[in-house]
N, C-alpha and C. Protein backbone atom coordinates (compact mmCIF):
# COMPACT_ATOMS: atom_id res chain seq x y z
N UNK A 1 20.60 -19.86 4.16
CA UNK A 1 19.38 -20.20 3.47
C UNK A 1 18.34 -19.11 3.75
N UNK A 2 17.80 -18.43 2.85
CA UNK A 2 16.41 -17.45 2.84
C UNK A 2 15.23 -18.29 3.14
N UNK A 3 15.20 -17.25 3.93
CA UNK A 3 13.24 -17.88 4.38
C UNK A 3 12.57 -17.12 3.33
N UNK A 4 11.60 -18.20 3.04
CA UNK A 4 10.74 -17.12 1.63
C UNK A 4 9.56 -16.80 3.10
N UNK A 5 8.93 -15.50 2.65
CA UNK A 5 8.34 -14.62 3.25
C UNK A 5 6.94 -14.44 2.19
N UNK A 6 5.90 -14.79 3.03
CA UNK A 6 4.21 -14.04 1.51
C UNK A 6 3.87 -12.55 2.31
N UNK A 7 3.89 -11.63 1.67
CA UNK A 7 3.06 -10.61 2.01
C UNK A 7 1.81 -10.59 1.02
N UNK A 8 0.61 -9.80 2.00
CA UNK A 8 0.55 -9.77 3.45
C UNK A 8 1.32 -10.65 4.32
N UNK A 9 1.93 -9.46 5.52
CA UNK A 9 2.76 -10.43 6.46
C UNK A 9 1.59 -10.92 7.71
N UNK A 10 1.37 -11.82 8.17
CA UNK A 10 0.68 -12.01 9.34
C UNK A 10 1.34 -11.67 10.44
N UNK A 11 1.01 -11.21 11.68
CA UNK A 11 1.63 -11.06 12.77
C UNK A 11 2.37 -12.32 13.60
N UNK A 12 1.93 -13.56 13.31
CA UNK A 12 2.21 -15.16 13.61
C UNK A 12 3.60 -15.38 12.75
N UNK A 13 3.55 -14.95 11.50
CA UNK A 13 4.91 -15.08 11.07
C UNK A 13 6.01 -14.00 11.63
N UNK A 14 5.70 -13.11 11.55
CA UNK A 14 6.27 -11.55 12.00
C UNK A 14 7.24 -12.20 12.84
N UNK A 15 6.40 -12.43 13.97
CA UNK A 15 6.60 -13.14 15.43
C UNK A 15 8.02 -14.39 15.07
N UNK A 16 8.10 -14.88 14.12
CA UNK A 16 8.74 -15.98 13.65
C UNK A 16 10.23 -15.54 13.39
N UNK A 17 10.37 -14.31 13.26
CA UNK A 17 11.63 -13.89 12.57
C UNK A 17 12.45 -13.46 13.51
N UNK A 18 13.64 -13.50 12.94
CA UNK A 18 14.77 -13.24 13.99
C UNK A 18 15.90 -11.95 13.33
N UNK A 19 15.81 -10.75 13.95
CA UNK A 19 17.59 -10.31 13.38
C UNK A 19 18.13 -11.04 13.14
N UNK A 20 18.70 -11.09 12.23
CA UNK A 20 19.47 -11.87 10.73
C UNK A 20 19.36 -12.51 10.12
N UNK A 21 17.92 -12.59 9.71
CA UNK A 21 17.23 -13.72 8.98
C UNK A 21 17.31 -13.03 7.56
N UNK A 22 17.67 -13.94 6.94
CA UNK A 22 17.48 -13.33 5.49
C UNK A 22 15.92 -14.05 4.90
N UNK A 23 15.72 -12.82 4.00
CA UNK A 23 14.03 -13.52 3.23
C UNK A 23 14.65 -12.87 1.82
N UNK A 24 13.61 -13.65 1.52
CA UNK A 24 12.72 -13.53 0.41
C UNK A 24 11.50 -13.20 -0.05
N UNK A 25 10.74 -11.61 0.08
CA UNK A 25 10.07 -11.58 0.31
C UNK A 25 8.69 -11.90 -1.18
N UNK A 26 7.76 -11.95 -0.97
CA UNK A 26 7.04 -12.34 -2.59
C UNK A 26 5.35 -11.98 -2.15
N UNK A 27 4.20 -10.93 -3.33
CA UNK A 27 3.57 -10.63 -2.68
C UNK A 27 3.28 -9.72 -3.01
N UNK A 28 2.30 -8.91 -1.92
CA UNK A 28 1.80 -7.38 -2.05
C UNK A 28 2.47 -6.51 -1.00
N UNK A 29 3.52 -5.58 -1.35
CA UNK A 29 4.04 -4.25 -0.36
C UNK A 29 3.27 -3.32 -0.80
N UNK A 30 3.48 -2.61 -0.23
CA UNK A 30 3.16 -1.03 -0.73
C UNK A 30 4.20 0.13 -0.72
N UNK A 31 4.10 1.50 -1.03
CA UNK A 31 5.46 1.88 -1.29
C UNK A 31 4.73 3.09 -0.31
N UNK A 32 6.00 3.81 0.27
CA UNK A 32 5.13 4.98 1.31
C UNK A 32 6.77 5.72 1.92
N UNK A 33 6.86 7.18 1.67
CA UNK A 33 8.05 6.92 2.20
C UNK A 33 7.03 8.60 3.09
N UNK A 34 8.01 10.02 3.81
CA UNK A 34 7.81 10.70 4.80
C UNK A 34 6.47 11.30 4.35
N UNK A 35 6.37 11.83 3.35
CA UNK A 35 5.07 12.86 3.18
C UNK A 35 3.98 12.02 2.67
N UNK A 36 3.89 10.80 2.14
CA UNK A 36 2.46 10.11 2.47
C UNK A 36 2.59 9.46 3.79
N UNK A 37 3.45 9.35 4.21
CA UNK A 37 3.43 8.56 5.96
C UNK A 37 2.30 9.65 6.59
N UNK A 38 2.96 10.73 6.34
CA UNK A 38 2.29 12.23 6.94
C UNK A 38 1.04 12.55 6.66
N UNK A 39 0.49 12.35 5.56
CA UNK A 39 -1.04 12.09 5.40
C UNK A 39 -1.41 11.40 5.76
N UNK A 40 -1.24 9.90 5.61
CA UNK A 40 -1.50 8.49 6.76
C UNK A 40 -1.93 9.19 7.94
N UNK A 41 -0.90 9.55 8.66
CA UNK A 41 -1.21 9.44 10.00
C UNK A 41 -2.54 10.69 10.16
N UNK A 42 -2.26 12.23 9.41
CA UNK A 42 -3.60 12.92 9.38
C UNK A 42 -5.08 12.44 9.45
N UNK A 43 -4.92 11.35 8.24
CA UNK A 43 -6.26 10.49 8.17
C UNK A 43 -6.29 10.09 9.11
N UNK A 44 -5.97 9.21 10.03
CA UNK A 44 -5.84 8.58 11.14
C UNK A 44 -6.19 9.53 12.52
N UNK A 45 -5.43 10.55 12.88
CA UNK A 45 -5.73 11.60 13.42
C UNK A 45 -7.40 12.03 13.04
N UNK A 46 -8.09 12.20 11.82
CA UNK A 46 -9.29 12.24 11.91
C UNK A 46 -10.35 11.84 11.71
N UNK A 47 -9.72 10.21 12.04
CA UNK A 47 -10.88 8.92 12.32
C UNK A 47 -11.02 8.94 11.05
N UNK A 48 -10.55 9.04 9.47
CA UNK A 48 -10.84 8.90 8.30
C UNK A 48 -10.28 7.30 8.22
N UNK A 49 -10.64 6.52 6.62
CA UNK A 49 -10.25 5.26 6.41
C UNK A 49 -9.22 5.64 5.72
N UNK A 50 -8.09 4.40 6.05
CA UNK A 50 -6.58 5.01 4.98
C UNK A 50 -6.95 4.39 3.89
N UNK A 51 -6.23 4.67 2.75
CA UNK A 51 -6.08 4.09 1.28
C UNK A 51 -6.09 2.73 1.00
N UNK A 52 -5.34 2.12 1.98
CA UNK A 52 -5.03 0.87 1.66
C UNK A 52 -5.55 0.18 2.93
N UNK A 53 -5.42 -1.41 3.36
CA UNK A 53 -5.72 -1.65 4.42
C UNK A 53 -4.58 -2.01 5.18
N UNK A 54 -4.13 -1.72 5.96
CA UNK A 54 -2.84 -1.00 6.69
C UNK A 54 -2.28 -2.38 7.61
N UNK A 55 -3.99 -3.46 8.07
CA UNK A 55 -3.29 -4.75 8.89
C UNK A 55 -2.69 -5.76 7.53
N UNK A 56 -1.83 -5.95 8.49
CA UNK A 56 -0.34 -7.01 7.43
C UNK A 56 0.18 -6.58 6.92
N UNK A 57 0.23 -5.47 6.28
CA UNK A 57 0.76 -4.85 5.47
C UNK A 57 2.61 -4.45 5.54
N UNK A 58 2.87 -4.33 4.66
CA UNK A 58 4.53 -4.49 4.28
C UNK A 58 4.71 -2.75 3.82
N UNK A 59 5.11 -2.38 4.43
CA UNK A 59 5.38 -0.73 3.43
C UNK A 59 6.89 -0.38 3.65
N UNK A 60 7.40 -0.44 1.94
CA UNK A 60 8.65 -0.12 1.53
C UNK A 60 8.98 1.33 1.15
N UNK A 61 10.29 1.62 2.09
CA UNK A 61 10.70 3.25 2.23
C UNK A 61 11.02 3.36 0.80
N UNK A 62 10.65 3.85 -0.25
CA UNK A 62 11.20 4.04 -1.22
C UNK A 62 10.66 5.07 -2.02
N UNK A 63 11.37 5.48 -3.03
CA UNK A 63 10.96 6.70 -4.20
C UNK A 63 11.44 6.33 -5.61
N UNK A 64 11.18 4.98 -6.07
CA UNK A 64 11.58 5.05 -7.31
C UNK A 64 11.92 6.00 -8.18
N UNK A 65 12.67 5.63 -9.41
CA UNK A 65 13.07 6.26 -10.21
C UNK A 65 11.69 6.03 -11.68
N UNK A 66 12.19 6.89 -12.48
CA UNK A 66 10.73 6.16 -13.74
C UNK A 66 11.72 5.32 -14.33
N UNK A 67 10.24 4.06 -14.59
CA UNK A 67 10.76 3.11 -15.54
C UNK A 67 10.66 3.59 -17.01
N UNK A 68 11.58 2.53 -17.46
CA UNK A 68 12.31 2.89 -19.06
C UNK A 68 11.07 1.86 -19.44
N UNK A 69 10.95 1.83 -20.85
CA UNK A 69 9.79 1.06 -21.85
C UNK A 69 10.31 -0.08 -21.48
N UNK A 70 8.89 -0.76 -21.27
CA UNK A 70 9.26 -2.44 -20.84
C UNK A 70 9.32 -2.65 -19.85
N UNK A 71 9.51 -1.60 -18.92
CA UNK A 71 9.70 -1.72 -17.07
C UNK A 71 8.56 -1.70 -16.55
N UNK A 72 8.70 -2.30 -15.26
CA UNK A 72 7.15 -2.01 -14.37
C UNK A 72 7.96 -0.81 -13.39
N UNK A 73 8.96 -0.67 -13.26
CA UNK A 73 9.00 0.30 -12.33
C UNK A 73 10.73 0.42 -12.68
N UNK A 74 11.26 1.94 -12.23
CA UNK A 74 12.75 1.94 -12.14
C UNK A 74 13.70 1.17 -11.29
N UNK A 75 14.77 2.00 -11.05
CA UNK A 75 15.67 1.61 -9.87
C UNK A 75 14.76 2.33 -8.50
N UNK A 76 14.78 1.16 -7.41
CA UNK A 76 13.79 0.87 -6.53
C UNK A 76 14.47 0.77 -5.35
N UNK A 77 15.24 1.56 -4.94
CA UNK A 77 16.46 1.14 -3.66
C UNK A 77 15.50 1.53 -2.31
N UNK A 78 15.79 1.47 -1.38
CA UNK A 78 15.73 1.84 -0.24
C UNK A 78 15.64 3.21 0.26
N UNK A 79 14.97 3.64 1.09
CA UNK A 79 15.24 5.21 1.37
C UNK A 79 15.79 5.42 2.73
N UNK A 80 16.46 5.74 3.68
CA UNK A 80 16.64 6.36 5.09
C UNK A 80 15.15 6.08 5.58
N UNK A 81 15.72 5.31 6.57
CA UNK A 81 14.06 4.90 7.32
C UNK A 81 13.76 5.96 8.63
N UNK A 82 14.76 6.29 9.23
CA UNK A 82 14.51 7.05 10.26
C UNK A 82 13.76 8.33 10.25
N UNK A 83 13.23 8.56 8.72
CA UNK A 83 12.29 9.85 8.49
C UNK A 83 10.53 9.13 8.78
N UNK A 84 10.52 7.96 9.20
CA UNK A 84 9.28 7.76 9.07
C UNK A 84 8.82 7.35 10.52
N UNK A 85 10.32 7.38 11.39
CA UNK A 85 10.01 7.22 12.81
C UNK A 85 8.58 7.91 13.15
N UNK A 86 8.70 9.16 13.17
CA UNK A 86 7.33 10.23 13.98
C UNK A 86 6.23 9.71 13.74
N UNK A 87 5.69 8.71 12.68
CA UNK A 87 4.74 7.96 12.11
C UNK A 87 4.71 6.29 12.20
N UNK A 88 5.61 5.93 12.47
CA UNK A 88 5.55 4.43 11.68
C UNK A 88 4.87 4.02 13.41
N UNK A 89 5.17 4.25 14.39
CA UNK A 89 4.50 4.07 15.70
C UNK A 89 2.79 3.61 15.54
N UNK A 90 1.89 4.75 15.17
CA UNK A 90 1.36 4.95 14.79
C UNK A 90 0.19 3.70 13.85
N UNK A 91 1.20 3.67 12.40
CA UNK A 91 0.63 2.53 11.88
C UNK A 91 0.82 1.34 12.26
N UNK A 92 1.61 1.11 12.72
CA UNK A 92 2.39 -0.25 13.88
C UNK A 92 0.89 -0.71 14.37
N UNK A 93 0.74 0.40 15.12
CA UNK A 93 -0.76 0.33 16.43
C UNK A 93 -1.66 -0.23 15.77
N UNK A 94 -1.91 0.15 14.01
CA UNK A 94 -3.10 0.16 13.55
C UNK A 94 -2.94 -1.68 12.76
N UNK A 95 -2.10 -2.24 13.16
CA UNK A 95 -2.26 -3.46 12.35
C UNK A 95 -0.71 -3.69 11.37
N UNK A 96 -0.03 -2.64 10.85
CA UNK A 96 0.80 -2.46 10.39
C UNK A 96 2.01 -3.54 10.70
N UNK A 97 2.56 -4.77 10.08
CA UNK A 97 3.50 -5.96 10.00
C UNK A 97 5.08 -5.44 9.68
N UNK A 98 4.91 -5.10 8.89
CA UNK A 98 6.78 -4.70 8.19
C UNK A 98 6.73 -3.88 7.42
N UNK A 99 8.07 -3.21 7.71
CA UNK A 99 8.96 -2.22 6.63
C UNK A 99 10.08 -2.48 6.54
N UNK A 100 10.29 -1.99 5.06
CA UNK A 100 11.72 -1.90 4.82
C UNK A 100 12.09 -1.12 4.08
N UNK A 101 13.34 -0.62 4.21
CA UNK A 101 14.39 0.27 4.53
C UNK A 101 15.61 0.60 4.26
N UNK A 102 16.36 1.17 4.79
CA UNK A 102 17.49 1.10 5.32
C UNK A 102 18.26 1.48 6.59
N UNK A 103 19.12 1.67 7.37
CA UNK A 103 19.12 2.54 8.65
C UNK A 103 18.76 2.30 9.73
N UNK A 104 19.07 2.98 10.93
CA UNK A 104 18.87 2.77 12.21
C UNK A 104 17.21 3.34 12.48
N UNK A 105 16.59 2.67 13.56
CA UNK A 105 15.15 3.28 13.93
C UNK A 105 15.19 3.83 15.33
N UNK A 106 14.60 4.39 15.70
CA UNK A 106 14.23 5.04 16.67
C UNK A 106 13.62 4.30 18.08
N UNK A 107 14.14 4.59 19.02
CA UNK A 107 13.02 3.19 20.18
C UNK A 107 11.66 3.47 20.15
N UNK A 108 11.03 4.84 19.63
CA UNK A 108 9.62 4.52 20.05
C UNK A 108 8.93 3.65 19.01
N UNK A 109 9.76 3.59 17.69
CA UNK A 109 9.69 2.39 16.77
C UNK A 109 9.73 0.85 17.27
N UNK A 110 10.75 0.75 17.61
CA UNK A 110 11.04 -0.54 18.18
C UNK A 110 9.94 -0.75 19.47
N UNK A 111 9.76 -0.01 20.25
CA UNK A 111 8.98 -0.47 21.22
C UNK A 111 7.53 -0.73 20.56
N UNK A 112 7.10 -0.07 19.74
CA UNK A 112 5.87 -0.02 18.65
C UNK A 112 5.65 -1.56 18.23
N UNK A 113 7.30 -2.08 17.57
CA UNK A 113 7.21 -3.38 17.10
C UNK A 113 7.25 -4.50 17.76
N UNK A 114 7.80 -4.20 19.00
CA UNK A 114 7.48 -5.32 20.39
C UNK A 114 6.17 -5.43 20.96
N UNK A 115 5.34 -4.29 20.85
CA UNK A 115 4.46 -4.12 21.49
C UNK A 115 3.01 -4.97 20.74
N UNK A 116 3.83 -5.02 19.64
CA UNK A 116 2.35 -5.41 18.32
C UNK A 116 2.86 -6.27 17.49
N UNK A 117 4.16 -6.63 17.15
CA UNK A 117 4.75 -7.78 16.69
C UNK A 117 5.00 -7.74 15.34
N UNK A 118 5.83 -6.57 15.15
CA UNK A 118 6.11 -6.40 13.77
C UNK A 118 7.34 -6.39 13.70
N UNK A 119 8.12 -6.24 12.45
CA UNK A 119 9.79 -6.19 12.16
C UNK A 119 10.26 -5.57 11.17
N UNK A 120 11.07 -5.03 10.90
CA UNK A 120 11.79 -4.39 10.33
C UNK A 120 12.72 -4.59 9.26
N UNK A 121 12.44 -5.05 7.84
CA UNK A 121 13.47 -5.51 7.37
C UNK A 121 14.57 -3.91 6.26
N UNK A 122 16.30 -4.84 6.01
CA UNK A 122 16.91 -4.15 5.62
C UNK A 122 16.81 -4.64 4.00
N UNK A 123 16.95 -3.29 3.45
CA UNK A 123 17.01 -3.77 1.67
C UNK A 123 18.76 -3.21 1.66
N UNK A 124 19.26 -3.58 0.69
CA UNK A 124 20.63 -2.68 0.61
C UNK A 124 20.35 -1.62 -0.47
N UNK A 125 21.25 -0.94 -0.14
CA UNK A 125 20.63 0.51 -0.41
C UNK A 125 22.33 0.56 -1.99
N UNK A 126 21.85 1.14 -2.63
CA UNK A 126 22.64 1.14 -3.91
C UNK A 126 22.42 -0.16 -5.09
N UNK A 127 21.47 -1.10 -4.44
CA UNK A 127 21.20 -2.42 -5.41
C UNK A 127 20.06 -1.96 -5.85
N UNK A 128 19.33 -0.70 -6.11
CA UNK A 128 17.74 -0.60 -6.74
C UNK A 128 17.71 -0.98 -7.83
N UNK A 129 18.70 -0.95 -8.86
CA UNK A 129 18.16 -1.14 -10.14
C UNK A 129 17.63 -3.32 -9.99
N UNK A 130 19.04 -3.40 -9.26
CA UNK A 130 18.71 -5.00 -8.93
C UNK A 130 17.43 -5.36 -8.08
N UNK A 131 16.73 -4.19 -6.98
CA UNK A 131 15.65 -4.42 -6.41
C UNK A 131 14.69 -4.56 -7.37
N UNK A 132 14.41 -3.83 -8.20
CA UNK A 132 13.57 -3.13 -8.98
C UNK A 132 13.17 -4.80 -9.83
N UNK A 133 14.10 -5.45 -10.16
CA UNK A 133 13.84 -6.75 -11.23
C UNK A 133 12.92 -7.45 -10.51
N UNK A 134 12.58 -7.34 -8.89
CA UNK A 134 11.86 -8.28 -8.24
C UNK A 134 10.40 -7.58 -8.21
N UNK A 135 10.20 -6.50 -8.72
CA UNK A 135 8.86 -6.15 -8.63
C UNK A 135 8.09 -5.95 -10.28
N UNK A 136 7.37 -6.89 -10.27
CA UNK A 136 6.66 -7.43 -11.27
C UNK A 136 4.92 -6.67 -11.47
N UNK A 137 4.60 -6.01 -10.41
CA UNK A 137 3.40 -5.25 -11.02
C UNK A 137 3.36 -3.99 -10.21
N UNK A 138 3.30 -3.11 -11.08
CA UNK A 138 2.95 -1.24 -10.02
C UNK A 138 1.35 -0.71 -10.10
N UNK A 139 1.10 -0.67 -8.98
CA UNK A 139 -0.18 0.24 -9.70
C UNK A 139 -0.49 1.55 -8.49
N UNK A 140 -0.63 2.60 -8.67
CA UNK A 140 -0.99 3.65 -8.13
C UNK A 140 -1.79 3.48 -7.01
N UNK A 141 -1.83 3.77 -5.54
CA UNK A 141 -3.04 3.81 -4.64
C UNK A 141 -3.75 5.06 -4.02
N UNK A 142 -2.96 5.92 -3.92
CA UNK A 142 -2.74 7.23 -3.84
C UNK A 142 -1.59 7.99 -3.66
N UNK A 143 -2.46 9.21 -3.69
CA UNK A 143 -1.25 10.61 -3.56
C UNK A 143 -0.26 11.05 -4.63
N UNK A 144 -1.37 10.47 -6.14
CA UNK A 144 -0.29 10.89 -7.08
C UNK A 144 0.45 11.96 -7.08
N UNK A 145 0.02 13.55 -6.45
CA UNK A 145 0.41 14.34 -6.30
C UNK A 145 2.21 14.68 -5.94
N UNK A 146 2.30 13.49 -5.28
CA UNK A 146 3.54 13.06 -4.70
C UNK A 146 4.71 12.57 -5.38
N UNK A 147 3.87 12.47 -6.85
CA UNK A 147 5.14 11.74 -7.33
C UNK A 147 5.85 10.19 -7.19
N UNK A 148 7.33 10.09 -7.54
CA UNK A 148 7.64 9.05 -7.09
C UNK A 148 7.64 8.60 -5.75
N UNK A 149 6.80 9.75 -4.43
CA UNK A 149 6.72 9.25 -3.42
C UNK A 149 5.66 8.98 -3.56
N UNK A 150 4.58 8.75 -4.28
CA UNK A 150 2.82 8.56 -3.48
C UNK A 150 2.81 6.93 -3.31
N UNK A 151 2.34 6.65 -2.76
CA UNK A 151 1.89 5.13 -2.42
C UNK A 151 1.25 4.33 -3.31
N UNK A 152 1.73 3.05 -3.55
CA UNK A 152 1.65 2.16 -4.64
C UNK A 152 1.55 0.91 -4.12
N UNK A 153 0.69 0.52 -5.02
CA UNK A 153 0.52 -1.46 -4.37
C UNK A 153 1.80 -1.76 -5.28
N UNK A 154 2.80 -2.41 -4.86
CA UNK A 154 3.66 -3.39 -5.82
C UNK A 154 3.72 -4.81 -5.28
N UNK A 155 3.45 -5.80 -6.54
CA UNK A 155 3.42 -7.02 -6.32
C UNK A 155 4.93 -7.66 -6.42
N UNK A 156 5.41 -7.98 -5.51
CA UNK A 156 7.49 -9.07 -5.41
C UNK A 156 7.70 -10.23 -5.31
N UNK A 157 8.28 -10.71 -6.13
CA UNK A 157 8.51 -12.01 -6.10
C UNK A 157 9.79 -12.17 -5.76
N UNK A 158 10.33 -12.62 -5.10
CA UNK A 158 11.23 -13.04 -4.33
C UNK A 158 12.57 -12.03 -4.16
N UNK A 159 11.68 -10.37 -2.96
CA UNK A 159 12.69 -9.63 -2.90
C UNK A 159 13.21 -9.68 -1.72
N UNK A 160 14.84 -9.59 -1.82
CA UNK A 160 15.58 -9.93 -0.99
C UNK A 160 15.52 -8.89 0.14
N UNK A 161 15.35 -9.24 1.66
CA UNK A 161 15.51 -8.52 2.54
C UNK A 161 16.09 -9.53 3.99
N UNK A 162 16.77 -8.71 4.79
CA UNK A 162 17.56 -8.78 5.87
C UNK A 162 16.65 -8.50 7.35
N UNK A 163 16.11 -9.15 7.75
CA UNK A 163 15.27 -8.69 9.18
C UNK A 163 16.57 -8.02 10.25
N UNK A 164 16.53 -6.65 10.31
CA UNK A 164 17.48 -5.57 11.00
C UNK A 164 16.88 -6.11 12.44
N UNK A 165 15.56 -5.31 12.70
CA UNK A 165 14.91 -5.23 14.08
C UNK A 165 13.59 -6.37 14.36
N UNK A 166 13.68 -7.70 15.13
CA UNK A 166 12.59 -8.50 14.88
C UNK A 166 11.55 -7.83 16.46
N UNK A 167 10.22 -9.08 16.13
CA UNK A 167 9.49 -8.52 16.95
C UNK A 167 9.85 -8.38 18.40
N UNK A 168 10.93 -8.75 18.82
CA UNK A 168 11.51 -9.28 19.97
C UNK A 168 12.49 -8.04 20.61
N UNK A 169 12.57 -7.10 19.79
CA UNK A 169 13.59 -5.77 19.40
C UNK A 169 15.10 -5.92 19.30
N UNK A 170 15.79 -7.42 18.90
CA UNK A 170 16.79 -7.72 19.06
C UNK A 170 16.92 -6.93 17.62
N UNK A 171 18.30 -6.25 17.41
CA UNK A 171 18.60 -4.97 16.38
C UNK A 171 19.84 -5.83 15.88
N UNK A 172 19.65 -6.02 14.86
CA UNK A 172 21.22 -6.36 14.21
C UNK A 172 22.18 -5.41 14.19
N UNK A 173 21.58 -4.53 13.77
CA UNK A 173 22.73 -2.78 13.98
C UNK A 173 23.73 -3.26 15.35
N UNK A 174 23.25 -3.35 16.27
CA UNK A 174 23.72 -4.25 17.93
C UNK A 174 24.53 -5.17 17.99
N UNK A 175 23.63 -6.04 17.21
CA UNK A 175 24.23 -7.48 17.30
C UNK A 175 25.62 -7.78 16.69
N UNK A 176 25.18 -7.27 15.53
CA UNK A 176 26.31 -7.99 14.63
C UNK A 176 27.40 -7.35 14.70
N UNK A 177 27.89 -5.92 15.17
CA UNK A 177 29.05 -5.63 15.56
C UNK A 177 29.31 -6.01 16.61
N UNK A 178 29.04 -6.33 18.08
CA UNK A 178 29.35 -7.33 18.92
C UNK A 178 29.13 -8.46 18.69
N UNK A 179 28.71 -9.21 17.81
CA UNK A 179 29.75 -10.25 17.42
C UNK A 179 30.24 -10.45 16.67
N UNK A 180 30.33 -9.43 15.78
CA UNK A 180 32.06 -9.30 14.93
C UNK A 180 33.11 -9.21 16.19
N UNK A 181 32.90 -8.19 17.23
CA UNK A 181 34.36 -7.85 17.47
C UNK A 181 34.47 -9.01 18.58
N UNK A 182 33.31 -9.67 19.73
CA UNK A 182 33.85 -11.05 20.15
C UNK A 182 34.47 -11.74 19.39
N UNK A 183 34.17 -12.42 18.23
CA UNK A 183 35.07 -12.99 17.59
C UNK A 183 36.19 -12.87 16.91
N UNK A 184 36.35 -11.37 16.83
CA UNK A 184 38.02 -11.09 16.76
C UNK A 184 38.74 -11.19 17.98
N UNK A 185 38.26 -11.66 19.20
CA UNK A 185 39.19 -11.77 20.43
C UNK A 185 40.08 -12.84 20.02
């Protein structure tokens, strides 16, 4: 059974989730994948205000594709999360709730998300065109410059994600192959 999930995530729910919880997430993400992470954190570095407001916030690794007439957005998959390690610490500190992804994270990530009570969810990576049906409004926030990477408010109604790493740092990456292979004993 999916837990439905509202973003904004609160840190009280955050706190609630467990590696291997499946959601549903529905709401406001934002989209942010290495080179607006990288401005993020610049601003931040010089006491500037970021674009968006960064506590609760959900930011999905991704680079859409362009949508076709009639679309709010393309195929919407997942990107390699481990490019946003050097940063995601960072926004963690600043209020920052969840991302998602795909991929293994880094411990100074994970310790980031223990420390402040955030989590990590997994999207599957090759289902974008199927991600993409769950996001119902796009609108630009910055860094058009960027392309299909600049950062975007998107509103989701019930997109499917996998909590990998909860606030607790229990890692499914971990888990779930030890207990696949206990239970092949």
């Amino acid at each position: 059974m999916a837990i439905a999930i509202c973003a904004p995530l609160t840190r009280e729910t955050a706190r609630t989730l467990r590696a291997g919880d499946s959601c549903l997430i529905s709401g406001t993400i934002y989209t942010a994948r290495d080179a607006a992470h990288k401005r993020l954190c610049e601003l931040v570095e010089r006491g500037e205000a970021l674009p968006f407001d960064i506590r609760s916030s959900v930011i999905y690794f991704v680079g859409p594709t362009p949508e076709k007439p009639g679309q709010v957005i393309g195929s919407a998959g997942p990107t390699t999360s481990y490019r946003m390690d050097a940063y995601s610490p960072a926004l963690i500190a600043l209020g920052q709730t969840g991302m998602i992804g795909k991929g293994k994270r880094g411990p100074e990530v994970i310790e980031a998300m223990k420390a402040h009570g955030a989590v990590y969810f997994g999207a599957i990576g090759g289902c974008g065109a199927l991600l993409g049906k769950c996001i119902k409004k796009r609108e630009l926030v910055a860094y058009e410059d960027l392309g299909a990477e600049a950062i975007c408010r998107l509103e989701v109604e019930d997109f499917p994600a996998v909590v990998i790493i909860d606030s607790l740092g229990s890692n499914l990456y971990e888990t779930g192959p030890a207990a696949y292979l206990e239970k092949e004993k």
